[in-house]
Protein backbone atom coordinates (compact mmCIF):
# COMPACT_ATOMS: atom_id res chain seq x y z
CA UNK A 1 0.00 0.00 0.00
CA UNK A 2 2.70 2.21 0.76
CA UNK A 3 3.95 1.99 -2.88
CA UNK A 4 0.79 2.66 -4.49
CA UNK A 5 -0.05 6.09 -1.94
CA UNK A 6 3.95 6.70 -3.10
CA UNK A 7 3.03 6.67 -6.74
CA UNK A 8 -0.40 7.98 -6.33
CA UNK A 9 1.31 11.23 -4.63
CA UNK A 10 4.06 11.48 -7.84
CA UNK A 11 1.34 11.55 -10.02
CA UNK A 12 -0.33 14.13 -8.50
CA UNK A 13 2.44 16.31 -7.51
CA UNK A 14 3.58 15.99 -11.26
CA UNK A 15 -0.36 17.15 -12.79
CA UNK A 16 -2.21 13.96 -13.29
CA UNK A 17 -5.84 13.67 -11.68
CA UNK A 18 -5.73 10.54 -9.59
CA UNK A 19 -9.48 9.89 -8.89
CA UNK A 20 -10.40 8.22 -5.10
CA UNK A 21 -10.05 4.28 -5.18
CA UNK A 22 -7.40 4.46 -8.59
CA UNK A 23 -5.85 1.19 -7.57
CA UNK A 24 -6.46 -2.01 -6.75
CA UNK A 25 -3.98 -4.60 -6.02
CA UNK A 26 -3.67 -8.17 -4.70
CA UNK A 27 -1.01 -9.00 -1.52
CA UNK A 28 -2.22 -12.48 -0.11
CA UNK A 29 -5.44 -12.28 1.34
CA UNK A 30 -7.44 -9.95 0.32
CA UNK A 31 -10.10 -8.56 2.00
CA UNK A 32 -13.05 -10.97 3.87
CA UNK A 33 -13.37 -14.49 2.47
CA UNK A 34 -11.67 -17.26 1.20
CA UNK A 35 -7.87 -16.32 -0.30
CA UNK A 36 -7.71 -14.74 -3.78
CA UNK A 37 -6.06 -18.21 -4.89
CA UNK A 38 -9.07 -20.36 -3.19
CA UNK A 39 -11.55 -18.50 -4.71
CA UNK A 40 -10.25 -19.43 -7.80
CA UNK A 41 -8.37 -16.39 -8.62
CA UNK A 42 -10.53 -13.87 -11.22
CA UNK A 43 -13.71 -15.43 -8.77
CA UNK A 44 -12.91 -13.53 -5.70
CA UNK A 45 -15.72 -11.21 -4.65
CA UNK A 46 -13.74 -8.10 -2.92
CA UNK A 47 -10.93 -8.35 -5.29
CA UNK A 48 -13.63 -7.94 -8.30
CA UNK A 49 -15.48 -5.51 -6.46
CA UNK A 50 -12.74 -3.52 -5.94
CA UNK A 51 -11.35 -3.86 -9.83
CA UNK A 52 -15.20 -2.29 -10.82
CA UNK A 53 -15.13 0.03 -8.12
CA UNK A 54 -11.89 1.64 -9.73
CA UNK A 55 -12.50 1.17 -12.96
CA UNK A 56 -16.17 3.00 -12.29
CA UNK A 57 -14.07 6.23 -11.02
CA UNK A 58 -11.66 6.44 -13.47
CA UNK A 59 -14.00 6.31 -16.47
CA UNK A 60 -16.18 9.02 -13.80
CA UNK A 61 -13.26 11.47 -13.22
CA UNK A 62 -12.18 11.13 -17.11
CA UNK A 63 -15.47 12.25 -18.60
CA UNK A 64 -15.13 14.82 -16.28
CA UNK A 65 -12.14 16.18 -17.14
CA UNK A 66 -13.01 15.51 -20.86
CA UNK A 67 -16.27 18.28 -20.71
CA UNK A 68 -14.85 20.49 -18.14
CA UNK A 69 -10.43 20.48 -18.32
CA UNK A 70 -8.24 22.51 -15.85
CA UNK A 71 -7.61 25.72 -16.74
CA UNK A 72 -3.76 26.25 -18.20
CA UNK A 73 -2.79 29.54 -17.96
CA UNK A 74 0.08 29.03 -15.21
CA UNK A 75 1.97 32.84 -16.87
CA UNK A 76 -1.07 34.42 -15.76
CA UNK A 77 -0.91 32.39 -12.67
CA UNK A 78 2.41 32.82 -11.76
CA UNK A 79 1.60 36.93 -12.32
CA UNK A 80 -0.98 36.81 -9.77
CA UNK A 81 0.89 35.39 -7.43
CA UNK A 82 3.36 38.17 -7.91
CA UNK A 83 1.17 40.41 -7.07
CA UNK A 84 -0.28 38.77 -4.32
CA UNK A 85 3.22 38.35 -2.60
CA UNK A 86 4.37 42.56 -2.58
């Protein structure tokens, strides 16, 4: 986990939108219920749930961003903040 909040923070800090629940991952047992492996791998419930769950937010926070993107005037930006500093 501390990898993915690492990477998730770099992508951020860097100008990408990481929407909430962007990852999903599998370390051993995951989640309540039988092991990912016991359940028969692409069959386990909170792993899957998880996988749609992310998938759902991403596609969310990209149409988004498609009809409405940030702003990119960082000169006039930077200008303001110029002013806002004397």
């Amino acid at each position: 986990m501390k990898a993915i909040s690492s990477i998730c923070f770099d992508l951020s800090a860097h100008g990408f939108t990481v929407p909430v629940n962007a990852m999903t991952y599998y370390v051993g047992k995951a989640g309540p219920g039988p092991s990912y492996i016991e359940a028969g791998v692409d069959k386990h419930e909170f792993t899957n749930n998880m996988m749609l769950l992310m998938v759902h937010d991403l596609v969310h926070a990209a149409k988004i961003l498609k009809q409405n993107p940030y702003p990119t005037n960082v000169k006039g930006l930077k200008e303001r903040a110029g002013k806002m500093s004397k």
